[in-house]
C-alpha atoms as a PDB file:
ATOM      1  CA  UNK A   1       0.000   0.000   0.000  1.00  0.00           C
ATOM      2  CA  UNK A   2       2.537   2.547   0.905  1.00  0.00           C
ATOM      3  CA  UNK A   3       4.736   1.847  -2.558  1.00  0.00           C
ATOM      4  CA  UNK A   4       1.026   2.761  -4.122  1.00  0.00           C
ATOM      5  CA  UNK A   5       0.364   5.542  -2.164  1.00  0.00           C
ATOM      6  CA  UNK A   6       3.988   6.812  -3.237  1.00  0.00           C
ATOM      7  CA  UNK A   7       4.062   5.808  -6.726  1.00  0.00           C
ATOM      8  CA  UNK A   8       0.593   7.700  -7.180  1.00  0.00           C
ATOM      9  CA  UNK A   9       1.617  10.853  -6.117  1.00  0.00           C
ATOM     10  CA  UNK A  10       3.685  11.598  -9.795  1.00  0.00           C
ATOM     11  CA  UNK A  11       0.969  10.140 -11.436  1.00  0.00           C
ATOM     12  CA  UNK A  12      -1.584  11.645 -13.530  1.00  0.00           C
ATOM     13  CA  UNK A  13      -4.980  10.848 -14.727  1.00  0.00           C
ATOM     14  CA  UNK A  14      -4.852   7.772 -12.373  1.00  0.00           C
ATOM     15  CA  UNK A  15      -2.003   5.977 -15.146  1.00  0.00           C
ATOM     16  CA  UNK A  16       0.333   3.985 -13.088  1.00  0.00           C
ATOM     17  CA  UNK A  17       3.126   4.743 -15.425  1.00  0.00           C
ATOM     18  CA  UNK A  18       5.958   7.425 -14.977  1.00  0.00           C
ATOM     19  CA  UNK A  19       7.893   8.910 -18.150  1.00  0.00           C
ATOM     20  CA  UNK A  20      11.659   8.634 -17.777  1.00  0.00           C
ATOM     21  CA  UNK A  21      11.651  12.585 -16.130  1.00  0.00           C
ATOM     22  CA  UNK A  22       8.702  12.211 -14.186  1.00  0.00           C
ATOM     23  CA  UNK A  23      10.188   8.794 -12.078  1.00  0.00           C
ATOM     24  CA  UNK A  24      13.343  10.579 -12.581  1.00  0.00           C
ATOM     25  CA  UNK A  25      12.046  13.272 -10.364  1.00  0.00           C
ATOM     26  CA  UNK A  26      10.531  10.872  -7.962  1.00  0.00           C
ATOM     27  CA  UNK A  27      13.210   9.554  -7.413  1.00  0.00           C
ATOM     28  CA  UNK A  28      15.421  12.271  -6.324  1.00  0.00           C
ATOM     29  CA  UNK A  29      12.309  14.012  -4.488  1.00  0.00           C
ATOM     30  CA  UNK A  30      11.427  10.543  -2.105  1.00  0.00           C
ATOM     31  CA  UNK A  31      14.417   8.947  -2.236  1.00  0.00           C
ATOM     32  CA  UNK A  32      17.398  11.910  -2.363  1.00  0.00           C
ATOM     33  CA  UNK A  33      18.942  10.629  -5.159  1.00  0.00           C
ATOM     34  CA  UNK A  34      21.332  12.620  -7.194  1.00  0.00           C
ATOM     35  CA  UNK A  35      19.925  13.431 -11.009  1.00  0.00           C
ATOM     36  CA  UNK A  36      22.851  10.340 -12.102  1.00  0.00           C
ATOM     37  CA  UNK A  37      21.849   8.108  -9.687  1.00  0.00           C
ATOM     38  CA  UNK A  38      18.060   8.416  -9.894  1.00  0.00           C
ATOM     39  CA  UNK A  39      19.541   8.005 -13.825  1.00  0.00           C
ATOM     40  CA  UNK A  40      21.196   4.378 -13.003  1.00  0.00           C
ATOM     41  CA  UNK A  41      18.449   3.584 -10.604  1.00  0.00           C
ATOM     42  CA  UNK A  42      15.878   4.076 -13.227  1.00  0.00           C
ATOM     43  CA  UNK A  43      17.298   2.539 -16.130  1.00  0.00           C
ATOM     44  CA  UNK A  44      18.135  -0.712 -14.311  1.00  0.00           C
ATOM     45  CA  UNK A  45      14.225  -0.705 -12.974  1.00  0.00           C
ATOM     46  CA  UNK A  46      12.834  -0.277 -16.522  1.00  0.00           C
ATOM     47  CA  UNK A  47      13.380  -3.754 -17.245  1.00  0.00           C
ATOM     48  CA  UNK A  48      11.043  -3.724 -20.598  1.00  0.00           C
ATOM     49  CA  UNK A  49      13.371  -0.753 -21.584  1.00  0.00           C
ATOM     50  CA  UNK A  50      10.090   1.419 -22.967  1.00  0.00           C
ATOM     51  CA  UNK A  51      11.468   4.504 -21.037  1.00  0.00           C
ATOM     52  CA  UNK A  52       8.531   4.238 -18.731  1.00  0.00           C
ATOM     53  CA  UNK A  53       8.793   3.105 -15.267  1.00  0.00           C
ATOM     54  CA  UNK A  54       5.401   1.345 -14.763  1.00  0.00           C
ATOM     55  CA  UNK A  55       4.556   0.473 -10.937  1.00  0.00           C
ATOM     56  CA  UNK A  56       5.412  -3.189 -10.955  1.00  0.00           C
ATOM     57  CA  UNK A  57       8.915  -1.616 -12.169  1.00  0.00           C
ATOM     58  CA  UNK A  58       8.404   0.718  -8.944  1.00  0.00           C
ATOM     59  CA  UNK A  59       7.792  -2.148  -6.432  1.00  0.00           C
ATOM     60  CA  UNK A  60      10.668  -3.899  -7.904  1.00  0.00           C
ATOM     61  CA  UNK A  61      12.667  -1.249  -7.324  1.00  0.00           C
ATOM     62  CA  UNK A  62      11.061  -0.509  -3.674  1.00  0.00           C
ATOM     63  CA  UNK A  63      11.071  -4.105  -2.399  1.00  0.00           C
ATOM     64  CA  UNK A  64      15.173  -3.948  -3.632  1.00  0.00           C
ATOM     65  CA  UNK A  65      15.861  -0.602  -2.359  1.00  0.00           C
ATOM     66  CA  UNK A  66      13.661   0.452  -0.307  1.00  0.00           C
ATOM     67  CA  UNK A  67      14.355   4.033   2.045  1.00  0.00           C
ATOM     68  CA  UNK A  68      17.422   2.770   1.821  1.00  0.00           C
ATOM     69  CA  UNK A  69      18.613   3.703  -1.812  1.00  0.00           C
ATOM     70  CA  UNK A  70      20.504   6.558  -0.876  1.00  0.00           C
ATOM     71  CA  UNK A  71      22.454   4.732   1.258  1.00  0.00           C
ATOM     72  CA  UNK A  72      22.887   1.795  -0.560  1.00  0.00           C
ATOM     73  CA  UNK A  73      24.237   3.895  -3.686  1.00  0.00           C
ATOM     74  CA  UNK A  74      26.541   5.719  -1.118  1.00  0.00           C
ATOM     75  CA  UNK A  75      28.196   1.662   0.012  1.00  0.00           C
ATOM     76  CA  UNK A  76      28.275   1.055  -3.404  1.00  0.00           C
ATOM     77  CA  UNK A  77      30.973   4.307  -4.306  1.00  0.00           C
ATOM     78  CA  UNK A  78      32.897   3.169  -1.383  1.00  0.00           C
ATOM     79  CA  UNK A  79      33.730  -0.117  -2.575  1.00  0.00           C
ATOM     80  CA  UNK A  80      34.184   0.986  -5.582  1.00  0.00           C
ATOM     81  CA  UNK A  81      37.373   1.955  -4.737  1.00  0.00           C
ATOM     82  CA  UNK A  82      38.702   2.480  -8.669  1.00  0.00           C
ATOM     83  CA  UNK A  83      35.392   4.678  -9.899  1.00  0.00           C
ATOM     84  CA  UNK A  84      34.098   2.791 -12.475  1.00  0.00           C
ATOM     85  CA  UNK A  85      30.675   2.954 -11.607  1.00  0.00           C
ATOM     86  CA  UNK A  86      31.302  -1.063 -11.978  1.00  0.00           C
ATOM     87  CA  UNK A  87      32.378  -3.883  -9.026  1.00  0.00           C
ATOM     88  CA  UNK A  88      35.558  -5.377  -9.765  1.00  0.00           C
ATOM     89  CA  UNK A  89      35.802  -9.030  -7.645  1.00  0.00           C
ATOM     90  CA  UNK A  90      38.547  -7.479  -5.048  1.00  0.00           C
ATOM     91  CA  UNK A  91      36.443  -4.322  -4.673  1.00  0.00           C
ATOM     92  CA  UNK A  92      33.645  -6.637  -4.198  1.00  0.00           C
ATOM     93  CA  UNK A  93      35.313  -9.157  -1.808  1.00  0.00           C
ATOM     94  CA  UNK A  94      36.895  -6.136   0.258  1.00  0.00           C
ATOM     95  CA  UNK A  95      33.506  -4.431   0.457  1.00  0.00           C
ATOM     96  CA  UNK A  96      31.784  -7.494   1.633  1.00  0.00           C
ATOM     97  CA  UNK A  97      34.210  -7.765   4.615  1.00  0.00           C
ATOM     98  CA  UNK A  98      33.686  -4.342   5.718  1.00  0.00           C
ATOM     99  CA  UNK A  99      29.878  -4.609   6.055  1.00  0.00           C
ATOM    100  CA  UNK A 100      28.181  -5.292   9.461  1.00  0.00           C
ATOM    101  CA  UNK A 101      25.591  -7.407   9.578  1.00  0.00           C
ATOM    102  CA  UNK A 102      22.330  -6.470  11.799  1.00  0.00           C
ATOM    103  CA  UNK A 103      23.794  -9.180  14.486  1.00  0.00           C
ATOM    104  CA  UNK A 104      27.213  -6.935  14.223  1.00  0.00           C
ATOM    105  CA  UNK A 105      29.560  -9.515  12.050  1.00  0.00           C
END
């Protein structure tokens, strides 16, 4: 319900479908993503690739992400310790190791 209620504030005319700008926009406004990284975050989402983030898209993205996506993109530059924008195996192996669990490993 709350990925609905979310989702259907950008929409208009009750179409639970976002153009690449609008769900751009959401994006950075819910989430605080930065214009790239609402970018990445939307085209891996639109997994049809139609340029339109539909709201199964958005509830695959939520039930991934969650509040959390500004964090998570901020773990991800860390271990990516060369800037690629891509996880080498080291960077991932290194990166793994330095994230605590919820029981503290």
């Amino acid at each position: 319900k709350e990925v609905i209620e979310l989702f259907d504030r950008y929409v208009e005319n009750n179409v639970r479908n976002l153009d690449k700008p609008d769900a751009i926009n959401m994006l950075k406004s819910e989430f605080g993503l930065e214009e790239e990284e609402a970018g990445v975050m939307f085209e891996t989402f639109d997994k049809d690739k139609n340029g339109i983030m539909s709201i199964w898209e958005f509830e695959q993205f939520f039930l991934c992400m969650g509040n959390h996506a500004k964090d998570i993109v901020q773990k991800f530059k860390e271990i990516d310790t060369d800037g690629s924008g891509k996880l080498e195996a080291e960077e991932a192996r290194e990166g793994l190791k330095s994230i605590k669990t919820a029981t503290g490993r």
